[in-house]
C-alpha atoms as a PDB file:
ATOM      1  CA  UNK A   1       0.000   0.000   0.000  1.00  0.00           C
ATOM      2  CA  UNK A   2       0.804   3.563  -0.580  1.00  0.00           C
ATOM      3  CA  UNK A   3       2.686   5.405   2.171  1.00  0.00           C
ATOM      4  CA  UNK A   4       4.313   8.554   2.756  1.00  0.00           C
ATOM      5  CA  UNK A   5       6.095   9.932   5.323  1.00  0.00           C
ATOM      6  CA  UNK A   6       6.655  13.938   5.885  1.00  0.00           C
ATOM      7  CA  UNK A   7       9.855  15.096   8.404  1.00  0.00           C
ATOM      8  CA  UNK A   8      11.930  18.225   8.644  1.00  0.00           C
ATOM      9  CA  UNK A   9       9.474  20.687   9.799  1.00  0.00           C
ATOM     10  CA  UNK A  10      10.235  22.627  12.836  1.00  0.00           C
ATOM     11  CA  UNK A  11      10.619  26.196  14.589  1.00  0.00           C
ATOM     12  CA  UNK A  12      12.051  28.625  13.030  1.00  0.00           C
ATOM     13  CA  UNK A  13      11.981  32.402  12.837  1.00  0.00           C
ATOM     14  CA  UNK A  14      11.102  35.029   9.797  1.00  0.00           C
ATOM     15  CA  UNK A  15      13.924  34.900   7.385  1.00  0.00           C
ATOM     16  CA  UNK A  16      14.991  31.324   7.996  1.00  0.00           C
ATOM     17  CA  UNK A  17      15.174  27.552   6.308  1.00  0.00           C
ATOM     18  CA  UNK A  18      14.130  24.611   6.433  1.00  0.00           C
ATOM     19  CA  UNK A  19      14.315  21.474   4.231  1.00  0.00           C
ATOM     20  CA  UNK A  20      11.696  19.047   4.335  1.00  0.00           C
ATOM     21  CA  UNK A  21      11.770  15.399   2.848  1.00  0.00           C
ATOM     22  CA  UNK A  22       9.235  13.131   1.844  1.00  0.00           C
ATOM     23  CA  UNK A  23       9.725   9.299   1.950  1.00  0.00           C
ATOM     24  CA  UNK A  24       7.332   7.098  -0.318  1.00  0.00           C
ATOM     25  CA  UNK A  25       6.800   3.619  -0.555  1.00  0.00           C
ATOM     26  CA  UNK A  26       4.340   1.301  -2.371  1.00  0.00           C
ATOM     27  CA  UNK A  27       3.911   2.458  -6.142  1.00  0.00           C
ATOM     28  CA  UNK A  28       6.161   3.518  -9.201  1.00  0.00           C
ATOM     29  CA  UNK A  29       7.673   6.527  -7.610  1.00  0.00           C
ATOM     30  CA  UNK A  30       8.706   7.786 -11.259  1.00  0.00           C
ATOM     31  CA  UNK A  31       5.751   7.589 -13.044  1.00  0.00           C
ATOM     32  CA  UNK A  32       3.923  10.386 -10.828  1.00  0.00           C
ATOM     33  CA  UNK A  33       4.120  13.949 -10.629  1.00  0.00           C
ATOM     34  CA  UNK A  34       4.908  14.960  -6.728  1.00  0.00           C
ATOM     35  CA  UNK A  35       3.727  17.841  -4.686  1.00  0.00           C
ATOM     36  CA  UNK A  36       4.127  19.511  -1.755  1.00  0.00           C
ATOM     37  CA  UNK A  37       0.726  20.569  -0.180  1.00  0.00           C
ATOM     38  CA  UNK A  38       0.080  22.749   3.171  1.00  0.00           C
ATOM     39  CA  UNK A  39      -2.860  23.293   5.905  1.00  0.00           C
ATOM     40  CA  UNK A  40      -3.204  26.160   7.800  1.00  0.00           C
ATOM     41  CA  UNK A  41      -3.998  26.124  11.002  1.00  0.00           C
ATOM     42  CA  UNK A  42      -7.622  26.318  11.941  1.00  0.00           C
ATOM     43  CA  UNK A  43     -11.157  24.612  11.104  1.00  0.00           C
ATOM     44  CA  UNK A  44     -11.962  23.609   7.282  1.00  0.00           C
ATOM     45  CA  UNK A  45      -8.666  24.493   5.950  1.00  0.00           C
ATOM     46  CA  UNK A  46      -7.920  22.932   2.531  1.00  0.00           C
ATOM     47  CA  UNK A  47      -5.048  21.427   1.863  1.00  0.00           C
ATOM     48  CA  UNK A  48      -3.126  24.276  -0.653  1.00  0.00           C
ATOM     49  CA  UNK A  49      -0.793  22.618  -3.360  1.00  0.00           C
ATOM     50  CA  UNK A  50       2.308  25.461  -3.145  1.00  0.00           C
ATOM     51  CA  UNK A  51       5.065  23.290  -5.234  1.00  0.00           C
ATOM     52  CA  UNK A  52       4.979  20.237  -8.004  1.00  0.00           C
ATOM     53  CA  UNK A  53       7.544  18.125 -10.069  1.00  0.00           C
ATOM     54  CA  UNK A  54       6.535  16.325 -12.344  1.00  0.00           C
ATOM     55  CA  UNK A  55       7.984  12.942 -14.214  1.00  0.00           C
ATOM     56  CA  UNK A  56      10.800  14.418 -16.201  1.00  0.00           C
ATOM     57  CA  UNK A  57      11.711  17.389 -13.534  1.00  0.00           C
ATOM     58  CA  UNK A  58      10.025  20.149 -14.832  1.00  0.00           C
ATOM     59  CA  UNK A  59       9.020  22.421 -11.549  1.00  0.00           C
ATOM     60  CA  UNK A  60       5.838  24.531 -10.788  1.00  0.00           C
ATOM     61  CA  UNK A  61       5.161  26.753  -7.568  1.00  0.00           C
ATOM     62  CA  UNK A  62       2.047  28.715  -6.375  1.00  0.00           C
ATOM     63  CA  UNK A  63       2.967  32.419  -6.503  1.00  0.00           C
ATOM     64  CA  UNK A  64       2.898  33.017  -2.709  1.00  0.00           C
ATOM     65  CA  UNK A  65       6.083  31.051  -2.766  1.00  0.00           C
ATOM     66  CA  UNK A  66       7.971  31.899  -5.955  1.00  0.00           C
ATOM     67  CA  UNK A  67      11.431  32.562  -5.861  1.00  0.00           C
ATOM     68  CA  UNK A  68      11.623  30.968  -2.112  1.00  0.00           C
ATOM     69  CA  UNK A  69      10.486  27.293  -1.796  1.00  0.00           C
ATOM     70  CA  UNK A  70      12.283  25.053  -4.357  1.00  0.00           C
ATOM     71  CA  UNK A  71      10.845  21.565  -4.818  1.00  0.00           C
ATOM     72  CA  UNK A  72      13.305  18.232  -6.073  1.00  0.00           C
ATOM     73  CA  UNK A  73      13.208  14.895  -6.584  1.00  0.00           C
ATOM     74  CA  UNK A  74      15.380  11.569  -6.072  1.00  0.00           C
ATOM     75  CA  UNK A  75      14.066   8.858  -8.260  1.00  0.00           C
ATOM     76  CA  UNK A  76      16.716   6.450  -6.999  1.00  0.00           C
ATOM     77  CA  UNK A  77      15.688   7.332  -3.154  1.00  0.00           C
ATOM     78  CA  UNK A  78      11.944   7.638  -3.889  1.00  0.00           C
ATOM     79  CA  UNK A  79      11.486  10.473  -2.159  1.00  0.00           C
ATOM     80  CA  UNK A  80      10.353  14.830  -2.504  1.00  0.00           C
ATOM     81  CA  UNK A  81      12.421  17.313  -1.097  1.00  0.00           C
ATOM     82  CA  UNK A  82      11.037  20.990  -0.264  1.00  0.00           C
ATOM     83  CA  UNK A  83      13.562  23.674   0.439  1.00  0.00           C
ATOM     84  CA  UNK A  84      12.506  26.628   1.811  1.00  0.00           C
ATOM     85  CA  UNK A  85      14.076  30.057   1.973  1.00  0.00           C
ATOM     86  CA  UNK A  86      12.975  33.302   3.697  1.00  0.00           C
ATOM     87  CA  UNK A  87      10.156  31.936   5.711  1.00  0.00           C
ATOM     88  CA  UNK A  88       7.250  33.935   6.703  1.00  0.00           C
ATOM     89  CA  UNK A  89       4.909  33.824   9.512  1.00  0.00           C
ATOM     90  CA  UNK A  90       1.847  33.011   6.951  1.00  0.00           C
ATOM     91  CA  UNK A  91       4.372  29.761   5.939  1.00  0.00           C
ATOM     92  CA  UNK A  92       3.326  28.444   8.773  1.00  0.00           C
ATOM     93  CA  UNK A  93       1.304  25.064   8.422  1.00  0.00           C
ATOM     94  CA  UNK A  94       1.324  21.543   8.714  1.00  0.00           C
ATOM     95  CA  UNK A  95       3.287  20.254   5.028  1.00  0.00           C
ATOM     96  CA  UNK A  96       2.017  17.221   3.035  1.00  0.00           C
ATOM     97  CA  UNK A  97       3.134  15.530  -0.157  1.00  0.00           C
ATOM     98  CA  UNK A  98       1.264  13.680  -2.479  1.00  0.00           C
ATOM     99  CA  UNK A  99       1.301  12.920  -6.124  1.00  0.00           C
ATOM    100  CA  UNK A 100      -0.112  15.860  -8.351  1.00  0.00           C
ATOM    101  CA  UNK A 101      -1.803  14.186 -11.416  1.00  0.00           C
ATOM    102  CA  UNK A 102      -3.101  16.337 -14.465  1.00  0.00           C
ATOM    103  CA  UNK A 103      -6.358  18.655 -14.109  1.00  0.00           C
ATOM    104  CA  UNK A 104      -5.916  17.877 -10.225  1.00  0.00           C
ATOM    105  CA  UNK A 105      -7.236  14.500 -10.679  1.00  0.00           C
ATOM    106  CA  UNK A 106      -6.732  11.393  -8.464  1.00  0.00           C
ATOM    107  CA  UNK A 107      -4.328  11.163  -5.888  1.00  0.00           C
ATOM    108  CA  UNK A 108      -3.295   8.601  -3.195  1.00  0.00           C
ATOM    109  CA  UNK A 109      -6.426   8.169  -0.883  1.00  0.00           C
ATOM    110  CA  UNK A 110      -3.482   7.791   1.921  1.00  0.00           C
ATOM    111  CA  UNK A 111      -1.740  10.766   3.125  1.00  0.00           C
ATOM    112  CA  UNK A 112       1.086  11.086   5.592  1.00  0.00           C
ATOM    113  CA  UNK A 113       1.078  12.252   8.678  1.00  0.00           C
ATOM    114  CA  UNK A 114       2.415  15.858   7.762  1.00  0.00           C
ATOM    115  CA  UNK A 115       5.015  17.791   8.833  1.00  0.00           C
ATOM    116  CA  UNK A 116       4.917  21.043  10.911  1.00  0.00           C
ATOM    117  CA  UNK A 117       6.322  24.129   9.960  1.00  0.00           C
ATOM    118  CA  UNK A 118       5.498  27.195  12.452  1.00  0.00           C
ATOM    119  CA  UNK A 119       7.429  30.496  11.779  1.00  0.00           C
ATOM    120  CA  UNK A 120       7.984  32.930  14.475  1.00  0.00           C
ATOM    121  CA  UNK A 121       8.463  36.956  14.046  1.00  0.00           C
END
């Protein structure tokens, strides 16, 4: 069965980094398009897809991260990285991966736990 597994997150103040790794088992890690995806905190928050690579490493990012999250892959590790650069306080959520398939069709019922990012001014 599909599983993946979020870690990295942490506390960190405005202006810092973090890197956060995703570990997948249980399908063709290769043939999917990855993403990074985010909660905020609080009730009936959606889960926000801010960065995607897809099979052949071609890289797209929502525009409230441009130019500060960058998103990789290791085909031979199966797993999604997500580094992030100048954090912000609104950064702050619990970070999920999942596959990103065209027209934001199916993806794995199964999601990780996440991983928490909080960002302190």
């Amino acid at each position: 069965q599909v599983q993946l597994v979020e870690s990295g997150g942490g506390f960190v103040q405005a202006g810092g980094s973090l890197r956060l790794s995703c570990a997948t088992s249980g399908f063709t890690f290769s043939l999917y398009a990855m993403g990074w995806y985010r909660q905020a905190p609080g009730n009936e928050r959606e889960r926000e897809l801010v960065a995607s690579v897809n099979t052949v490493d071609m890289t797209t990012y929502a525009d409230s991260v441009l130019d500060r999250f960058n998103i990789s892959r290791d085909n031979a590790k199966k797993t999604v990285t997500l580094q992030m650069y100048g954090l912000k306080p609104e950064d702050t959520a619990v970070y999920y991966c999942n596959a990103d398939p065209p027209l934001g069709g199916w993806k794995f019922a199964s999601w990780g736990q996440g991983t928490q990012v909080t960002v302190s001014s």
